[in-house]
PDB file of N, CA and C in Angstrom:
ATOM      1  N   UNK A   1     164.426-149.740  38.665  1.00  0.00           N
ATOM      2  CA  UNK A   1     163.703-150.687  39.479  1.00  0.00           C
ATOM      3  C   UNK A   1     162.373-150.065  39.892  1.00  0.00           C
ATOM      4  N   UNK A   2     161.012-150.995  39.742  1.00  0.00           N
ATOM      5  CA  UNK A   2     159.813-150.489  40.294  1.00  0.00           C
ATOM      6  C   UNK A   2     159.493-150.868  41.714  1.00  0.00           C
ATOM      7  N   UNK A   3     159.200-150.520  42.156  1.00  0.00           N
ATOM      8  CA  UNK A   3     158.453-150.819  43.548  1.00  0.00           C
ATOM      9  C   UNK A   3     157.571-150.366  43.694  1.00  0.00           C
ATOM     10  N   UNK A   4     156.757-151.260  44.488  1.00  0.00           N
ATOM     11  CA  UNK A   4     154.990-150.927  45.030  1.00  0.00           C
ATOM     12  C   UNK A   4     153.898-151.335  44.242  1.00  0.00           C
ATOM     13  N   UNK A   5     152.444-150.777  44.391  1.00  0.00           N
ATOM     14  CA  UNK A   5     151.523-150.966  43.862  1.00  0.00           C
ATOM     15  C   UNK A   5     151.243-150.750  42.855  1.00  0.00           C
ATOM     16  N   UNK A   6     152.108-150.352  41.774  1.00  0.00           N
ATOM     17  CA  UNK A   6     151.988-150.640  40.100  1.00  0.00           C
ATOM     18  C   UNK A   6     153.203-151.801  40.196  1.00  0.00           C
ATOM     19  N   UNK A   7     153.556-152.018  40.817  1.00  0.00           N
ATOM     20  CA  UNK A   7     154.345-153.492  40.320  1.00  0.00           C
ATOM     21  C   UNK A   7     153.988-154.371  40.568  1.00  0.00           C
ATOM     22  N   UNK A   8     152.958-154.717  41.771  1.00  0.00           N
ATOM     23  CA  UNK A   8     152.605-155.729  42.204  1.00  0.00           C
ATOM     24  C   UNK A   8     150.826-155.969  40.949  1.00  0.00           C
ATOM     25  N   UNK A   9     150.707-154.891  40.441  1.00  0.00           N
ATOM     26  CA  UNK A   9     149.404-154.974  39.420  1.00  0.00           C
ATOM     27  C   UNK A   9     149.926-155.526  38.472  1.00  0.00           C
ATOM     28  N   UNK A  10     151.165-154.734  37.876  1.00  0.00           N
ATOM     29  CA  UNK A  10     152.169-155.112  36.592  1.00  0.00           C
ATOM     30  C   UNK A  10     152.283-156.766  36.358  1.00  0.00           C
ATOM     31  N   UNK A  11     152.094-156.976  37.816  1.00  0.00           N
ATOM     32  CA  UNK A  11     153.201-158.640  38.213  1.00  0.00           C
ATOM     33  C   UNK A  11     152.064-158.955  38.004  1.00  0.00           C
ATOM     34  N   UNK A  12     150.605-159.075  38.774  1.00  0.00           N
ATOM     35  CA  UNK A  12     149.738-160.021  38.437  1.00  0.00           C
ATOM     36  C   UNK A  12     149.027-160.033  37.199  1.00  0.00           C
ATOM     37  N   UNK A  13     148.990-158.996  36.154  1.00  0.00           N
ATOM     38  CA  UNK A  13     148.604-158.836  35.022  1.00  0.00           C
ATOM     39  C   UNK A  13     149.509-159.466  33.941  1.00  0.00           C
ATOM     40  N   UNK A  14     150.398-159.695  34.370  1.00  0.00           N
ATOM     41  CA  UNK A  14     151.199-160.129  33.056  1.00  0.00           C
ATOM     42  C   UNK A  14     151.329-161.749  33.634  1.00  0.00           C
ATOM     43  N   UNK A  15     151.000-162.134  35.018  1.00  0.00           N
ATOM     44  CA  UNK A  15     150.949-163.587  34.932  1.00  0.00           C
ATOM     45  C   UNK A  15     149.912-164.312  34.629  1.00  0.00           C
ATOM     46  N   UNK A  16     148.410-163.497  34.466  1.00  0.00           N
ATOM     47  CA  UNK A  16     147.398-164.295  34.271  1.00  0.00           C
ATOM     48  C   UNK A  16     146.916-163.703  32.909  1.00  0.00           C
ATOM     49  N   UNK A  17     147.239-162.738  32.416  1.00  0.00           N
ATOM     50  CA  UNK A  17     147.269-162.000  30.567  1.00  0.00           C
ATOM     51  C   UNK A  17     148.489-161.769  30.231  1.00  0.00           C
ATOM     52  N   UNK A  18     149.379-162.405  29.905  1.00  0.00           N
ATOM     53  CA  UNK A  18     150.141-161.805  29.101  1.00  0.00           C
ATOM     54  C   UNK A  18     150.385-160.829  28.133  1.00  0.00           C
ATOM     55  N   UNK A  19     150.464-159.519  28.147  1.00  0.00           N
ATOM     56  CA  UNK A  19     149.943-158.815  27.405  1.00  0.00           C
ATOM     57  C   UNK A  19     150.887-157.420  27.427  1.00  0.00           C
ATOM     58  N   UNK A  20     151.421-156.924  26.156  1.00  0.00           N
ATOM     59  CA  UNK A  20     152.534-155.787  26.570  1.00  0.00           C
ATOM     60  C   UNK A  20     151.778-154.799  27.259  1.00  0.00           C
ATOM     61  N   UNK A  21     152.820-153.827  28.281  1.00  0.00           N
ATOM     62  CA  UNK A  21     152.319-152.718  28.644  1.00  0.00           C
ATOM     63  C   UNK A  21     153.042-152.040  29.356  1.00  0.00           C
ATOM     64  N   UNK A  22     152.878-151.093  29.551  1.00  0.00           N
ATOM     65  CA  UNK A  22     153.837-149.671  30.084  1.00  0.00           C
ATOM     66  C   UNK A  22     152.981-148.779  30.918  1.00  0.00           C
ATOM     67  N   UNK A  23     154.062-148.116  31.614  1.00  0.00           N
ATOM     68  CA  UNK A  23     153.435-147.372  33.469  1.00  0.00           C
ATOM     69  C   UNK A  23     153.844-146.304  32.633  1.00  0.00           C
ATOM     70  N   UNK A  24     152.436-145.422  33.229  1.00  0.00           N
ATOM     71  CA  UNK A  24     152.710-143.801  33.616  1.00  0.00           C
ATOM     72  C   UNK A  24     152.938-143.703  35.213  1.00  0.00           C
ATOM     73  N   UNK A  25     154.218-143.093  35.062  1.00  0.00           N
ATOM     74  CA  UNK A  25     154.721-142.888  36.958  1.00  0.00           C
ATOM     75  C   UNK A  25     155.306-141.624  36.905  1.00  0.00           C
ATOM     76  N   UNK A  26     155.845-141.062  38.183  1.00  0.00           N
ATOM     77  CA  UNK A  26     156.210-140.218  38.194  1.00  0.00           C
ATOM     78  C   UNK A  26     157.822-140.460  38.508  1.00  0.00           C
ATOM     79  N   UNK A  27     158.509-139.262  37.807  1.00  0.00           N
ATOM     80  CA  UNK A  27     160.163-139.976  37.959  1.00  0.00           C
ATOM     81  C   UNK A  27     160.543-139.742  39.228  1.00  0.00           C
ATOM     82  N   UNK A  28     161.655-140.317  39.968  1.00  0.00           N
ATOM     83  CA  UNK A  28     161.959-140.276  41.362  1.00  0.00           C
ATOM     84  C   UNK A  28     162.322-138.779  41.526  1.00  0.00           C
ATOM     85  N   UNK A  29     161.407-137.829  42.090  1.00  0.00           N
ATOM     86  CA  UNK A  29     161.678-136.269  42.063  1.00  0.00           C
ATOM     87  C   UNK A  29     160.485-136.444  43.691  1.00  0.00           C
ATOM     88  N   UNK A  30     161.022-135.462  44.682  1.00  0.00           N
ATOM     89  CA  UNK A  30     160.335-134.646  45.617  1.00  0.00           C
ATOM     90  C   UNK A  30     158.689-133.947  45.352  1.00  0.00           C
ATOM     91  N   UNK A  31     157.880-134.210  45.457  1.00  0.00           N
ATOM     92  CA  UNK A  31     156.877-133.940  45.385  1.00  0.00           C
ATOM     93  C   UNK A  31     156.427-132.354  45.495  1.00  0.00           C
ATOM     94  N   UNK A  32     155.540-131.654  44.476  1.00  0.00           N
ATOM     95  CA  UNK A  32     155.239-130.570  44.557  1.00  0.00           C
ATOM     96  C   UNK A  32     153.649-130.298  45.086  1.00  0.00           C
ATOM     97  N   UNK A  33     153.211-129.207  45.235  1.00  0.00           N
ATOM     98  CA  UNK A  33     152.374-128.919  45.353  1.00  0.00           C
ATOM     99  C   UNK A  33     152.187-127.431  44.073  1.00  0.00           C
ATOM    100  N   UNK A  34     150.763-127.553  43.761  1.00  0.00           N
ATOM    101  CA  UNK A  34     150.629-126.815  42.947  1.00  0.00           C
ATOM    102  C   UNK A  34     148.838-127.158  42.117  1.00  0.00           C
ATOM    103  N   UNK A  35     148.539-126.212  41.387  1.00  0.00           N
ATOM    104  CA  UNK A  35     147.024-126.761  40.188  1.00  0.00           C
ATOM    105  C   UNK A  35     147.546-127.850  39.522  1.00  0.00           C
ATOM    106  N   UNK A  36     146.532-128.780  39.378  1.00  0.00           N
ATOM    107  CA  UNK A  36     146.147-129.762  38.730  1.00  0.00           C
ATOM    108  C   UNK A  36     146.760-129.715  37.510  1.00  0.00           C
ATOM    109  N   UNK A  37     146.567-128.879  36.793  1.00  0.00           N
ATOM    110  CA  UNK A  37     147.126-129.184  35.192  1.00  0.00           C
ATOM    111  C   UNK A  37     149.116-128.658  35.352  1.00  0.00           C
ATOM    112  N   UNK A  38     149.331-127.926  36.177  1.00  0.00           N
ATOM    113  CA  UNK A  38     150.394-127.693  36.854  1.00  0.00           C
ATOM    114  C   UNK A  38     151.355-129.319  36.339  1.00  0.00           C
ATOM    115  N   UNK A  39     150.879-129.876  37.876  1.00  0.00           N
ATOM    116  CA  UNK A  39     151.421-130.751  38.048  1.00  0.00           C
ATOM    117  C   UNK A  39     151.166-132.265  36.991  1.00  0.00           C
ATOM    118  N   UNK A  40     149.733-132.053  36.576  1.00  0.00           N
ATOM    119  CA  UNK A  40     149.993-133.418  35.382  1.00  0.00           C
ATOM    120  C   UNK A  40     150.710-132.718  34.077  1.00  0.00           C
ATOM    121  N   UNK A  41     151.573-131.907  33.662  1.00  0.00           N
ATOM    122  CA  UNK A  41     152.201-131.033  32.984  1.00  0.00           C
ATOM    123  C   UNK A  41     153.615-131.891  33.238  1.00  0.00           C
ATOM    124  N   UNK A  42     153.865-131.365  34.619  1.00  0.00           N
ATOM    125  CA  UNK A  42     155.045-131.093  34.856  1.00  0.00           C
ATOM    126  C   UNK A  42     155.584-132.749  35.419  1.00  0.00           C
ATOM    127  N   UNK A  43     154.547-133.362  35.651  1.00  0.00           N
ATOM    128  CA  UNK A  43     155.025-135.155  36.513  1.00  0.00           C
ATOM    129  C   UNK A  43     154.846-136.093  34.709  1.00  0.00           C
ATOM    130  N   UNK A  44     154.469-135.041  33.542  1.00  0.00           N
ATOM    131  CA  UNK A  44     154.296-136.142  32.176  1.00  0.00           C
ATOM    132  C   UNK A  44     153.177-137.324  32.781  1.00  0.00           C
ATOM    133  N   UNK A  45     151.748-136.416  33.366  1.00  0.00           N
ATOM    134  CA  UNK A  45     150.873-137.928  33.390  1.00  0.00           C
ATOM    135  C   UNK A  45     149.038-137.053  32.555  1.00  0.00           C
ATOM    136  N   UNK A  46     149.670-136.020  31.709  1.00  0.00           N
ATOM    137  CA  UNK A  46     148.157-135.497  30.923  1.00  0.00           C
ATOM    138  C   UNK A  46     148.409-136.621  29.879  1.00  0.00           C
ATOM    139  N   UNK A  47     147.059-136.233  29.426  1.00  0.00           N
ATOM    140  CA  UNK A  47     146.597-137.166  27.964  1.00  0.00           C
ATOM    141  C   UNK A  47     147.213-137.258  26.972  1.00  0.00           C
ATOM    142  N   UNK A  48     148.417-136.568  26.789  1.00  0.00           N
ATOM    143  CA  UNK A  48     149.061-136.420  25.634  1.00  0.00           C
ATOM    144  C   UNK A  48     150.481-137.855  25.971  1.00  0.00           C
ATOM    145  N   UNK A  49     150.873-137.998  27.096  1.00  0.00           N
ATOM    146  CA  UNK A  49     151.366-138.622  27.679  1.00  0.00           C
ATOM    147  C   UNK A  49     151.015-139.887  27.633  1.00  0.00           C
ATOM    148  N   UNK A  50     149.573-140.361  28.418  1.00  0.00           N
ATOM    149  CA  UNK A  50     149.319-141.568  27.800  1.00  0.00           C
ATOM    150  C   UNK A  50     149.111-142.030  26.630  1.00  0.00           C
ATOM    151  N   UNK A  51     148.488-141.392  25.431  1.00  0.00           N
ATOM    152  CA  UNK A  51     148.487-141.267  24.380  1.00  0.00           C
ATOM    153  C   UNK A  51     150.034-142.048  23.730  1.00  0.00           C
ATOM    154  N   UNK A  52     150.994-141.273  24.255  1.00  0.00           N
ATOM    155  CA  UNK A  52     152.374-141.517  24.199  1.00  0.00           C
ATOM    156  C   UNK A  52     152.595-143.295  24.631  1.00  0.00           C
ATOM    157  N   UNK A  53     152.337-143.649  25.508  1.00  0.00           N
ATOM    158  CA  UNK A  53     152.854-145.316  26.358  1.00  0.00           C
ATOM    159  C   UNK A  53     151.858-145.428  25.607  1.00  0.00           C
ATOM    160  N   UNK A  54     150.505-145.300  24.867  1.00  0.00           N
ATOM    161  CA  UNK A  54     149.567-146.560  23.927  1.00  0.00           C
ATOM    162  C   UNK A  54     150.362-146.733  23.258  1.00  0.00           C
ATOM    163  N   UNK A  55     150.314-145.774  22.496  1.00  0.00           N
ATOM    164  CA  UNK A  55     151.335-145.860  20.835  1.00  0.00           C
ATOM    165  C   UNK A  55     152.836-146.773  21.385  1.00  0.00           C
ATOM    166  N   UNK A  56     153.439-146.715  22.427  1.00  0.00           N
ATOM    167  CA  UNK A  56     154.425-147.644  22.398  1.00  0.00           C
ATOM    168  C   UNK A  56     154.237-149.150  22.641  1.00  0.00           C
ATOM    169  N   UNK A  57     152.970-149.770  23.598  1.00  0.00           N
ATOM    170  CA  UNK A  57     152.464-150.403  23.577  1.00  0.00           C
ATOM    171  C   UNK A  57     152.283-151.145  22.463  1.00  0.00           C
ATOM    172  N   UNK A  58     151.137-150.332  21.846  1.00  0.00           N
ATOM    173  CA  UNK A  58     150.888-151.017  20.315  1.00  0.00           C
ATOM    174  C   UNK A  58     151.779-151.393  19.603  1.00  0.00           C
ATOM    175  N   UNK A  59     152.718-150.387  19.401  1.00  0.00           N
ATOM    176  CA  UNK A  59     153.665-150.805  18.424  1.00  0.00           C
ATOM    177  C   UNK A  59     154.542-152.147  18.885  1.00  0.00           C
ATOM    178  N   UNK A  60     154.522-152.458  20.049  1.00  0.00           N
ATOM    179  CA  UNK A  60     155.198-153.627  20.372  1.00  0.00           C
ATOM    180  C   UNK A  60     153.924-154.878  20.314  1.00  0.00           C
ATOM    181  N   UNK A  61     153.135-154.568  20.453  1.00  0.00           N
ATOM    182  CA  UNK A  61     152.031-155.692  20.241  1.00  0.00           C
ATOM    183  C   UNK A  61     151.910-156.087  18.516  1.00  0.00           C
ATOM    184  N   UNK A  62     152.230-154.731  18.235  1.00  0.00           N
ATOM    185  CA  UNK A  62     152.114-155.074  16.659  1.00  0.00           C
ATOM    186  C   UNK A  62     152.730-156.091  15.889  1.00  0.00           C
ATOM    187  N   UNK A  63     154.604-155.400  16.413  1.00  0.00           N
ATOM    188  CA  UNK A  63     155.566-156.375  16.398  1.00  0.00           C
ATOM    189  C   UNK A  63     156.102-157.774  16.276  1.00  0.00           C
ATOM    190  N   UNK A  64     154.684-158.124  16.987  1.00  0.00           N
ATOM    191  CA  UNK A  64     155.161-159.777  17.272  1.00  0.00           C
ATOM    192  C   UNK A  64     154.473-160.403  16.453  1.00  0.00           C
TER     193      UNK A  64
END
């Protein structure tokens, strides 16, 4: 289940574009502190990551 302010974006984007798409979030874990590349490493939100949700994206846009 999502909650909050990527769901309420999620919700209005898909009612006025219909259009596939997928969240980079962080999984339900306690929050760290630490460097920058640290933590987009370790929460899965560097570039290699999004890179990752396009390609799934697409491939479901492709799909149809």
């Amino acid at each position: 289940m999502f909650l909050g302010l990527g769901s309420a974006v999620a919700e209005a984007v898909v009612e006025t574009c219909p259009v596939p798409m997928e969240r980079i979030r962080s999984q339900d874990r306690f929050g760290e502190v630490g460097p920058v590349d640290y933590l987009m490493k370790n929460y899965e939100m560097g570039a290699e990551n999004i890179v990752k949700k396009v390609m799934t994206v697409l491939s479901r846009k492709h799909a149809r």
